[in-house]
C-alpha atoms as a PDB file:
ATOM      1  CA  UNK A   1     113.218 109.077 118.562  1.00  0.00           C
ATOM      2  CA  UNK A   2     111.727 106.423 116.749  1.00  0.00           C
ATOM      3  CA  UNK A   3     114.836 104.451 114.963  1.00  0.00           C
ATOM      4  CA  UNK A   4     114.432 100.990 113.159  1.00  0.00           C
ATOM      5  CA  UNK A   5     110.975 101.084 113.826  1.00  0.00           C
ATOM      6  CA  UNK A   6     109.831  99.621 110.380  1.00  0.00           C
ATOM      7  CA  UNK A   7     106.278  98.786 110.421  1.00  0.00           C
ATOM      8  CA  UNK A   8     103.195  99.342 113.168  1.00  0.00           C
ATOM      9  CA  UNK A   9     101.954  97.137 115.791  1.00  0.00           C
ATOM     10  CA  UNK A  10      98.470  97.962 115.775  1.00  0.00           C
ATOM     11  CA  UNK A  11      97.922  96.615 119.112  1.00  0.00           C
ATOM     12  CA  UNK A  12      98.094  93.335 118.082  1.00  0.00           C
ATOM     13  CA  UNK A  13     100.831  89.787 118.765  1.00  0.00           C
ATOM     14  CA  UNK A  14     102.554  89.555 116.054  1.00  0.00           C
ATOM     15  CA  UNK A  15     100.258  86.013 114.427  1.00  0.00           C
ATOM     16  CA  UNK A  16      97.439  88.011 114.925  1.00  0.00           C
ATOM     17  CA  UNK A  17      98.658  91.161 113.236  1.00  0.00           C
ATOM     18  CA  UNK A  18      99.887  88.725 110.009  1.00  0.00           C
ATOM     19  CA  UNK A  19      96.652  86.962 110.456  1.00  0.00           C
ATOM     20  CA  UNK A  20      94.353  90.451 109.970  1.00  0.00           C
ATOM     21  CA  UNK A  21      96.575  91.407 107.207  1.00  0.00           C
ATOM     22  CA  UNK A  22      96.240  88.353 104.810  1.00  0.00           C
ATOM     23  CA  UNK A  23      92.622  88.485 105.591  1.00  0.00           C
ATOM     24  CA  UNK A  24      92.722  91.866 104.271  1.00  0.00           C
ATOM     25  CA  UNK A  25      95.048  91.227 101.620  1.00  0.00           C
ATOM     26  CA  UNK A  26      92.751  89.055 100.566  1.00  0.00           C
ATOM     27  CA  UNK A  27      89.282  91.030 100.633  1.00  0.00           C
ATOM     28  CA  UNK A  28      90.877  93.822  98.909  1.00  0.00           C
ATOM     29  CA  UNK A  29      92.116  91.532  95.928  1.00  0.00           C
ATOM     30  CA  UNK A  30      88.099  90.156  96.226  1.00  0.00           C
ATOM     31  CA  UNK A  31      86.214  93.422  96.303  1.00  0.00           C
ATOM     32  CA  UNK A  32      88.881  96.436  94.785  1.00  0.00           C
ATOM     33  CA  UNK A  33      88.306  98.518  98.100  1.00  0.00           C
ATOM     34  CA  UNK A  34      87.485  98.194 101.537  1.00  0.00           C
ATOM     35  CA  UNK A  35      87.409 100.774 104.005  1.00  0.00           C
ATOM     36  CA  UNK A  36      89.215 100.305 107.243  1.00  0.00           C
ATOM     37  CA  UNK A  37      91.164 102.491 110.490  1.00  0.00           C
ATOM     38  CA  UNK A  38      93.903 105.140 108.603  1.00  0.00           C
ATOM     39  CA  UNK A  39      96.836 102.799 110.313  1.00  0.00           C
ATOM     40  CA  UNK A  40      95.683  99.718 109.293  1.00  0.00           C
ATOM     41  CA  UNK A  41      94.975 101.147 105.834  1.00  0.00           C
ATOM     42  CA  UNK A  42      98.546 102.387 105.452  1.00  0.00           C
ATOM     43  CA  UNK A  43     100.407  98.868 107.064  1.00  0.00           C
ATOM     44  CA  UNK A  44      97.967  96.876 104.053  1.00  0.00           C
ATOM     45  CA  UNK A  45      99.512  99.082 101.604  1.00  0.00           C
ATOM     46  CA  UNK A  46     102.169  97.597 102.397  1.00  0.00           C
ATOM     47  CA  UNK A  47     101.425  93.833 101.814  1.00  0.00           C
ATOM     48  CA  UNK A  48      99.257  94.572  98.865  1.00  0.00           C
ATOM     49  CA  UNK A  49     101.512  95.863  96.587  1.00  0.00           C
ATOM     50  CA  UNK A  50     104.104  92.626  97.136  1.00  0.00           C
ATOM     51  CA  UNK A  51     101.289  90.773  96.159  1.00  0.00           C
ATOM     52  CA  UNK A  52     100.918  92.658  92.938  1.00  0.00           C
ATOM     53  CA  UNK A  53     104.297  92.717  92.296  1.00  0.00           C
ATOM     54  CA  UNK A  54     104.300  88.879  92.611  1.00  0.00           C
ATOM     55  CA  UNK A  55     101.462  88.686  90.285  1.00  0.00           C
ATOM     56  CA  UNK A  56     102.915  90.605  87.809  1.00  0.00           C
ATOM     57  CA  UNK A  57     106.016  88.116  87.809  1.00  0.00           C
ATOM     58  CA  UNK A  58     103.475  85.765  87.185  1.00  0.00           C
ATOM     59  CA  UNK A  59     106.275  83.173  87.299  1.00  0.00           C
ATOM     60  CA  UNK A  60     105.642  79.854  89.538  1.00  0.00           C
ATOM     61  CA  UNK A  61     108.002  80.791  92.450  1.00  0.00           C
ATOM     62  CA  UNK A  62     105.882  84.002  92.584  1.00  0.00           C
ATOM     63  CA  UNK A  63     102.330  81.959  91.913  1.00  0.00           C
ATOM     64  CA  UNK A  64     103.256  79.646  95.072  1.00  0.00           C
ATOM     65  CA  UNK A  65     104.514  82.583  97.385  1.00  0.00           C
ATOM     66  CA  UNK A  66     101.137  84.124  96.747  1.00  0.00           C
ATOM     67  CA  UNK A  67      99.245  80.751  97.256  1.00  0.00           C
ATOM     68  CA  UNK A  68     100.922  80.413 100.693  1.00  0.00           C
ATOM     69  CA  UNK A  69     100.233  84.212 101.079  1.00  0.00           C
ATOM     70  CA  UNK A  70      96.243  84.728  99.707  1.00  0.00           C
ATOM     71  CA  UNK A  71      93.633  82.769 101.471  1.00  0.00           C
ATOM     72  CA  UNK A  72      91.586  81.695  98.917  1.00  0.00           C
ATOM     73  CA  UNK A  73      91.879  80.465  95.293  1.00  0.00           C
ATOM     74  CA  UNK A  74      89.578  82.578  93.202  1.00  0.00           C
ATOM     75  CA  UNK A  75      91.409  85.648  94.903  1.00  0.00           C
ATOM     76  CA  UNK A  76      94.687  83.628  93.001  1.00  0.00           C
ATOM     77  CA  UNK A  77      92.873  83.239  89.995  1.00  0.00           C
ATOM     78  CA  UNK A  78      91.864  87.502  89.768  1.00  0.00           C
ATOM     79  CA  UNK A  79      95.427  87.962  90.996  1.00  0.00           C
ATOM     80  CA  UNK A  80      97.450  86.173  88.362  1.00  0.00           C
ATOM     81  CA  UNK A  81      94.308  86.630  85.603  1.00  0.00           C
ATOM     82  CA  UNK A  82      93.275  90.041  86.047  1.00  0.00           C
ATOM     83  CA  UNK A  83      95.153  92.340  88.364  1.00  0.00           C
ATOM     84  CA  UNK A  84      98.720  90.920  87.194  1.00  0.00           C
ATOM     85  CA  UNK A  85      98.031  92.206  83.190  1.00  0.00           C
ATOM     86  CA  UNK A  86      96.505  95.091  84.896  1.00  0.00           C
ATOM     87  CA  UNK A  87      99.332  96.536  86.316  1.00  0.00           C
ATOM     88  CA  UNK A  88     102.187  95.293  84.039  1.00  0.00           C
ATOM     89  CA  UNK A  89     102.921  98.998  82.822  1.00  0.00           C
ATOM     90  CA  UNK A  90     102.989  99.965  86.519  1.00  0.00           C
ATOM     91  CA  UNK A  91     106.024 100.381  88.320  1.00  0.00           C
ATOM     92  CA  UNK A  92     104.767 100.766  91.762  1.00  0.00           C
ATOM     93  CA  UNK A  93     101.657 102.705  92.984  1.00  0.00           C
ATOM     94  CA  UNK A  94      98.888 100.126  92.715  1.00  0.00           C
ATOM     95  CA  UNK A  95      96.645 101.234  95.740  1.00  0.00           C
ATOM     96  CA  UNK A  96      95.557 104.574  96.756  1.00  0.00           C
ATOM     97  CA  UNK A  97      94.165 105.467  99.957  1.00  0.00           C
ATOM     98  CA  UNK A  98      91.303 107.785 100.735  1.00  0.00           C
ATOM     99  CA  UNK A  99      90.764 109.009 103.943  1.00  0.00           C
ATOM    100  CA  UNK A 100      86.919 108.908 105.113  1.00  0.00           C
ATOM    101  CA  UNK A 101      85.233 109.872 108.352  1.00  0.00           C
ATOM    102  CA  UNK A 102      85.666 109.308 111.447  1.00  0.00           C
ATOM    103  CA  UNK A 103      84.258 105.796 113.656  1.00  0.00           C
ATOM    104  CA  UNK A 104      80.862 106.741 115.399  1.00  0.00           C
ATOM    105  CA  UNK A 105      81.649 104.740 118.353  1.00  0.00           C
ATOM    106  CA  UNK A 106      85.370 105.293 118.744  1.00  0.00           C
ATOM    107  CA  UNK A 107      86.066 108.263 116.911  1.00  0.00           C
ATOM    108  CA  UNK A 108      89.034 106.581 114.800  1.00  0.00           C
ATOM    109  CA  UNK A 109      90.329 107.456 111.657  1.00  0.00           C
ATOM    110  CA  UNK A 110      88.650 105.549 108.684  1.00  0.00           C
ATOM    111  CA  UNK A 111      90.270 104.993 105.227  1.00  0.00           C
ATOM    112  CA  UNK A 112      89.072 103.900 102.060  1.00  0.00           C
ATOM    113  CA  UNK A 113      91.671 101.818 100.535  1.00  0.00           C
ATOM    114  CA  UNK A 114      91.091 100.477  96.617  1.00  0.00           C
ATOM    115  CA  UNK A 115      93.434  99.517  93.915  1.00  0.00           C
ATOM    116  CA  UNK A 116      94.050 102.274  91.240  1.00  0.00           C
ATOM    117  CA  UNK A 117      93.423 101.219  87.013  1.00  0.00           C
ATOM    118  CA  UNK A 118      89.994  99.528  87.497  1.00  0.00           C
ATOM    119  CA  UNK A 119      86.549 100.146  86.794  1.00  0.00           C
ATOM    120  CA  UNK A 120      84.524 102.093  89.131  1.00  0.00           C
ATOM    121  CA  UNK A 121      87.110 104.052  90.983  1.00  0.00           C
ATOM    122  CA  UNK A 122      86.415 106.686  93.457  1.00  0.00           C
ATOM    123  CA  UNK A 123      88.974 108.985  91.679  1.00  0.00           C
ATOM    124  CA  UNK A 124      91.000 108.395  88.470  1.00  0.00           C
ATOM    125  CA  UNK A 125      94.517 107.723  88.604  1.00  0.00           C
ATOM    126  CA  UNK A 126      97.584 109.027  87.114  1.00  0.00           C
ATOM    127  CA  UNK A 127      99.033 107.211  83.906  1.00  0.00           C
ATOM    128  CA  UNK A 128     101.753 104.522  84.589  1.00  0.00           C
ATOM    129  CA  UNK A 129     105.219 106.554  83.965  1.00  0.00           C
ATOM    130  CA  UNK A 130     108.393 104.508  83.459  1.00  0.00           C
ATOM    131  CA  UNK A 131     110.640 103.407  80.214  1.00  0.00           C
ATOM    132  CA  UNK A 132     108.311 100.709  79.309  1.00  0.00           C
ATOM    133  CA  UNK A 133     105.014 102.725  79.277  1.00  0.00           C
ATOM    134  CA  UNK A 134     107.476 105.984  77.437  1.00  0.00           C
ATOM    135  CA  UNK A 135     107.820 103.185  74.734  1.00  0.00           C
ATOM    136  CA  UNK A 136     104.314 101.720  74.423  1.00  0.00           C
ATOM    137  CA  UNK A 137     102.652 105.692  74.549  1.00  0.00           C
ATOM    138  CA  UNK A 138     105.821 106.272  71.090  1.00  0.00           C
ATOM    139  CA  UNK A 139     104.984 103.286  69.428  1.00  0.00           C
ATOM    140  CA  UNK A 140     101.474 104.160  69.714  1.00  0.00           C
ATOM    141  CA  UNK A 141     101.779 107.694  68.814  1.00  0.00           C
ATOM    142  CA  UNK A 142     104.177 106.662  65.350  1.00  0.00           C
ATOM    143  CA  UNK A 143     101.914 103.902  63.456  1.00  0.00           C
END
């Protein structure tokens, strides 16, 4: 049985496994989508929608969490400029994952992992539901 087991190793010590996931925190704020193994995909998920949710804050506890989080600064600046507006109607549910083909030389799982609500998505995604986008989707619908 697999109790308290709360996140996976992927073969890796534990600074290397943070280490590969900023990195990729950090190219999928950069590039929207990046295809990686079907664990790996699912474990980023995982860090990439903290991020959002501290961009969406937008406060500067949240600013310098992500600053000691992100690896570089213009990935900060489309974090807190871009992708924090983005998502402010969304409750959760900012990345969807794809799964691709299989590794030629391994034969591993491959994912395709890319934020939802931007331009040039593989596949479109579901409105934001919650109270606040109920109200905006009235308000709209009554003037």
């Amino acid at each position: 049985m697999k109790h308290g087991v709360s996140f996976r190793k992927l073969n890796r010590t534990s600074a290397h496994r943070q280490a590969m996931l900023r990195t990729m925190v950090t190219q999928l704020i950069e590039h929207d989508r990046i295809r990686t193994t079907l664990p790996k995909a699912k474990e980023l998920r995982r860090q990439a929608e903290k991020v959002v949710a501290w961009a969406k804050k937008g406060d500067e506890v949240s600013r310098k969490r992500a600053e000691g989080y992100v690896r570089t600064p213009e990935a900060i600046t489309k974090l807190f400029d871009v992708m924090g507006p983005r998502y402010s109607l969304r409750e959760g549910g900012y990345t969807r994952i794809l799964k691709a083909d299989f590794r030629r030389g391994d034969g591993a799982e491959m994912a395709v992992i890319e934020y939802v609500d931007r331009p040039g998505e593989m596949r479109k995604a579901k409105p934001p539901t919650g109270i606040e986008a109920a109200r905006q989707a009235f308000e709209a619908t009554s003037e």
